[in-house]
Protein backbone atom coordinates (compact mmCIF):
# COMPACT_ATOMS: atom_id res chain seq x y z
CA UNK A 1 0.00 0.00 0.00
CA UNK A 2 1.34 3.53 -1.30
CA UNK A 3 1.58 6.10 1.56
CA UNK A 4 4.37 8.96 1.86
CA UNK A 5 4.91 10.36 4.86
CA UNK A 6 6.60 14.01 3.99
CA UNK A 7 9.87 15.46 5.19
CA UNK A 8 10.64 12.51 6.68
CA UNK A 9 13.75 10.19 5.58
CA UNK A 10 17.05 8.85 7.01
CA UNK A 11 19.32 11.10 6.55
CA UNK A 12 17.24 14.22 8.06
CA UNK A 13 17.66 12.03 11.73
CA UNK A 14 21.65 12.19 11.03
CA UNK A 15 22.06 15.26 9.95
CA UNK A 16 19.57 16.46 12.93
CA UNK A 17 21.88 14.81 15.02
CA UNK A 18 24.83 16.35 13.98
CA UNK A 19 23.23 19.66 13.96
CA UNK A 20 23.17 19.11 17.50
CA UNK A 21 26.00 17.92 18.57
CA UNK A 22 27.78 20.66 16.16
CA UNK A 23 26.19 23.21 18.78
CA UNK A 24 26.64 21.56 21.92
CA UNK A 25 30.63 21.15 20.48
CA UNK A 26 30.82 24.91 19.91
CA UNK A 27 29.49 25.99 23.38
CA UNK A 28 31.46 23.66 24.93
CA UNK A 29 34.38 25.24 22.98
CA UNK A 30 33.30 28.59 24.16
CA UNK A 31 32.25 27.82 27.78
CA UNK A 32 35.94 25.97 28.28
CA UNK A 33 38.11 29.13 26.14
CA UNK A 34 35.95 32.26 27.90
CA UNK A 35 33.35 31.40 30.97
CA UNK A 36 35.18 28.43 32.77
CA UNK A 37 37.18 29.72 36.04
CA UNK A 38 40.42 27.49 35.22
CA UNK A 39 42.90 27.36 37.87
CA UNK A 40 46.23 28.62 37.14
CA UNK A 41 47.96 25.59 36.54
CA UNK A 42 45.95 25.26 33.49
CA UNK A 43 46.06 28.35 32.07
CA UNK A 44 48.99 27.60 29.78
CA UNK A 45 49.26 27.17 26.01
CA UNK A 46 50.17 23.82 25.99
CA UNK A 47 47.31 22.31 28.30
CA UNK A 48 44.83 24.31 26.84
CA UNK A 49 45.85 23.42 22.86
CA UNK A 50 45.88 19.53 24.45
CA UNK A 51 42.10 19.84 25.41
CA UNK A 52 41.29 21.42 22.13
CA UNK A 53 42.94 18.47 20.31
CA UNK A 54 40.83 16.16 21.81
CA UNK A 55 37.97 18.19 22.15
CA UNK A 56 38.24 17.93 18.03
CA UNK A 57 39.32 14.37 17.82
CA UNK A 58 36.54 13.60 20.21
CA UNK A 59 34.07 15.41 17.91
CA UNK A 60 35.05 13.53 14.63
CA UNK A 61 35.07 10.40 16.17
CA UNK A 62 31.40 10.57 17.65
CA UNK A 63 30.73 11.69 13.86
CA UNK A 64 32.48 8.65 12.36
CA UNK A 65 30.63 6.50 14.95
CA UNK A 66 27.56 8.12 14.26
CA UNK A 67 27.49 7.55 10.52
CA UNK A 68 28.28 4.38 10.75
CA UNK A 69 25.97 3.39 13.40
CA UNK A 70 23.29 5.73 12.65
CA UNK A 71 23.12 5.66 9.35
CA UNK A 72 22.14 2.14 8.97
CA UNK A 73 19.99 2.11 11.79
CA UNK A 74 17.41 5.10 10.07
CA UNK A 75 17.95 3.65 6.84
CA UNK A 76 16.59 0.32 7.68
CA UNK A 77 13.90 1.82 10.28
CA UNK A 78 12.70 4.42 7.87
CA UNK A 79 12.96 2.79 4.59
CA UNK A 80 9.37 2.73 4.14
CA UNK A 81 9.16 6.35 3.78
CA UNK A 82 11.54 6.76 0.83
CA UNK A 83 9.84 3.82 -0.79
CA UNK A 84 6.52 5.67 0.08
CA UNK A 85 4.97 2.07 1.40
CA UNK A 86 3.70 1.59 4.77
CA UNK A 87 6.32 -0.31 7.18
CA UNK A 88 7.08 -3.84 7.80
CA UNK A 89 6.48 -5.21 11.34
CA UNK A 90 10.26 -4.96 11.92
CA UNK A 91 10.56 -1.45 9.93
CA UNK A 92 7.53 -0.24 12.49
CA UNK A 93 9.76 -1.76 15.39
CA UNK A 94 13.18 0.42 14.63
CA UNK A 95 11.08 3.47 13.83
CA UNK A 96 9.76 3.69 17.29
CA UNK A 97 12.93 2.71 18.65
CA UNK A 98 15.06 5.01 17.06
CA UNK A 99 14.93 8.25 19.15
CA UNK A 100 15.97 6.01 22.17
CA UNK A 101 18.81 3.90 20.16
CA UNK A 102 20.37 6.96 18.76
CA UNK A 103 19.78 8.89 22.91
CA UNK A 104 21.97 5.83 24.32
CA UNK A 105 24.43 6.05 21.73
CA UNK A 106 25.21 9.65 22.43
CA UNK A 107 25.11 9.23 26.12
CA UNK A 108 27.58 6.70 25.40
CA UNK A 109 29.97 9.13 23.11
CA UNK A 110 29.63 11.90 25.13
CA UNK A 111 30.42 9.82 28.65
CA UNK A 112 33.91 8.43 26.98
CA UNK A 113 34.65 11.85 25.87
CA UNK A 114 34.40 12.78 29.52
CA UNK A 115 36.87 10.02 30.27
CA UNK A 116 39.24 11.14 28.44
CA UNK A 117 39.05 14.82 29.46
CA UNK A 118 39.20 13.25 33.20
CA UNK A 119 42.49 11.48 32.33
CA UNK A 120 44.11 14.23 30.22
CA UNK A 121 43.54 16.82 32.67
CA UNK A 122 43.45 14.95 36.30
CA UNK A 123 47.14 14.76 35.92
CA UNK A 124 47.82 18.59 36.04
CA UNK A 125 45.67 18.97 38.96
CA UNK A 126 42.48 16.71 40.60
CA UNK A 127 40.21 20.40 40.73
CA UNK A 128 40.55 21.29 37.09
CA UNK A 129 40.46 17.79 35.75
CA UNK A 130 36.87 17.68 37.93
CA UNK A 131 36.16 20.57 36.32
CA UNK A 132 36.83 20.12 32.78
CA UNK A 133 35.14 16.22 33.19
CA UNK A 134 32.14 17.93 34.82
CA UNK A 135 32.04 20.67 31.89
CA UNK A 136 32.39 17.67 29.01
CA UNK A 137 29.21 15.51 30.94
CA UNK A 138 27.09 18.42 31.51
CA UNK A 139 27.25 20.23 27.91
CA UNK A 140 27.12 16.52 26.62
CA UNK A 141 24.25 15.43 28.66
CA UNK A 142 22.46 18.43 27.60
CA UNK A 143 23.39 18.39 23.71
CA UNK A 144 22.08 14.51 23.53
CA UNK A 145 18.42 15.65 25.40
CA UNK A 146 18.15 18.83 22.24
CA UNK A 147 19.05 15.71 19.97
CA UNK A 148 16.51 13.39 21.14
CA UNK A 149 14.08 15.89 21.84
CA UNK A 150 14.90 17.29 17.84
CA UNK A 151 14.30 14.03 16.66
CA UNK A 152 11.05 13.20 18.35
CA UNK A 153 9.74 16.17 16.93
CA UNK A 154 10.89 14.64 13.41
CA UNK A 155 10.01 11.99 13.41
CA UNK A 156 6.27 12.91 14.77
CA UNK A 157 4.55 12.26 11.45
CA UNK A 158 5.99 8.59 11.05
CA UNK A 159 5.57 7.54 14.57
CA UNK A 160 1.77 8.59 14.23
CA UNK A 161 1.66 6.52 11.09
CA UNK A 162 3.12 3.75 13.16
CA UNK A 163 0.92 3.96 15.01
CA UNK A 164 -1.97 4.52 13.19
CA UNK A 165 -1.33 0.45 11.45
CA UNK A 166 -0.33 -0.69 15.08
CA UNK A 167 -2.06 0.87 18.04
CA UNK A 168 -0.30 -0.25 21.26
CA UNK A 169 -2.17 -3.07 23.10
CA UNK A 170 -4.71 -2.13 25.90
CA UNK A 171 -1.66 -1.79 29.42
CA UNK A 172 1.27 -1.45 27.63
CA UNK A 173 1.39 2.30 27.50
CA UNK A 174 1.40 5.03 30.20
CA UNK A 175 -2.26 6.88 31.11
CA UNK A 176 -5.47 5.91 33.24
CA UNK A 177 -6.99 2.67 32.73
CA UNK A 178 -10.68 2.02 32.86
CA UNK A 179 -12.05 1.89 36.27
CA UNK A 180 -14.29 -1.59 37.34
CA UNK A 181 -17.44 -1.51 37.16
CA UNK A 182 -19.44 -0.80 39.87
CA UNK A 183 -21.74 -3.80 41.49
CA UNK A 184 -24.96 -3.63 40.43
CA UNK A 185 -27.55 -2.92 42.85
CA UNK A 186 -30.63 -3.79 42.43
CA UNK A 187 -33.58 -2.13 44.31
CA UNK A 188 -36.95 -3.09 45.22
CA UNK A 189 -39.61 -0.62 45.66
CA UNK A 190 -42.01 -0.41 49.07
CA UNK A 191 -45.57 -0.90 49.45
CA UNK A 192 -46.44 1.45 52.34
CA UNK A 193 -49.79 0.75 53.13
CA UNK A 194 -52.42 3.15 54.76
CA UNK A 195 -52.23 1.01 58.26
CA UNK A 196 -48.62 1.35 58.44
CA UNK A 197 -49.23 5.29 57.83
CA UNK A 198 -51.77 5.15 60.36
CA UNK A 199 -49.79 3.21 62.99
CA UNK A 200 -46.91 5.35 61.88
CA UNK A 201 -48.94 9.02 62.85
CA UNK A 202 -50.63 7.43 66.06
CA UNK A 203 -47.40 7.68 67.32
CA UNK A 204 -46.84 11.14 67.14
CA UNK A 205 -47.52 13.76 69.73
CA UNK A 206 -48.68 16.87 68.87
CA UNK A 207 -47.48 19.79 70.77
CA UNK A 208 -49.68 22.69 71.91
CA UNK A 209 -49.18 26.23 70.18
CA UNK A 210 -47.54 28.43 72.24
């Protein structure tokens, strides 16, 4: 069955990706050069061309990875769009999946970058190799959540389509589920008769009027 799903095909989730990461790299850059109160041990040429070496090999080594990783893993998820058919069971699979494959793969990048940082720079002294590690996590952490959440957003009209030829099964998804049903009551009207009324009122005492 013939259905296109616009403005939605592989390599917009890479290059999405590395639109991303391309940002988070540059403030990085700028909040380690400019904003970052280094101690004075590493304010020297030397240490701080070191950490802009890796800072770059760093960065086109999480490209490499991503492109090779990445790439394949949209292609074969979102095949069905540039063929303009609807998606296999397994193609339906990998598109829901993919925000979440590609999150953990950049949490994974991003946490051996800090590594590295931690080791290049623990050496000169334990505050600013804390420092530069904590820097490296936080802007990573950060740049992988804009990722994800830019790719969500992307991929919005195919996981609706996804979900549109496979609606998740009744308790498998978040939100309130349908309440029991209440027992049934059933009533039974009374008869009053007029002697009960009478023997009812015969019991009452009038009080005078004062």
């Amino acid at each position: 069955m013939k259905h296109s799903v616009k403005g939605v095909k592989p390599w917009h989730v890479v290059v999405d990706i590395w639109l991303a990461n391309i940002v988070g790299v540059t403030l990085l850059f700028v909040e380690y050069l400019f904003v970052l109160p280094l101690p004075e041990e590493a304010q020297v040429a030397s240490v701080t061309r070191d950490n802009v070496l890796l800072g770059i090999a760093s960065t086109l080594i999480a490209w490499i990875v991503l492109a090779a990783y990445g790439g394949p893993r949209a292609h074969r998820a979102l095949g069905w769009t540039v063929r303009g058919t609807d998606p296999t069971p397994e193609e339906q699979r990998l598109t829901l999946d993919l925000p979440w494959s590609l999150f953990k793969l950049g949490v994974v990048l991003w946490s051996i970058s800090t590594v590295a940082f931690l080791v290049l720079d623990l050496p000169i002294s334990v505050p600013f190799g804390l420092l530069a590690a904590g820097a490296v996590l936080s802007g990573g952490l950060a740049t992988v959540a804009t990722a994800f959440l830019l790719s969500t957003r992307l991929l919005r009209p195919a996981t609706a389509r996804v979900l549109e030829l496979h609606p998740p099964e009744q308790g498998t998804t978040a939100g309130p589920r349908p309440s029991a049903r209440a027992p049934s009551c059933t009533c039974h009207p009374t008869v009053v008769t007029a002697n009960e009324v009478n023997r009812t009122s015969s019991g009452l005492v009038a009080l005078p009027d004062r």
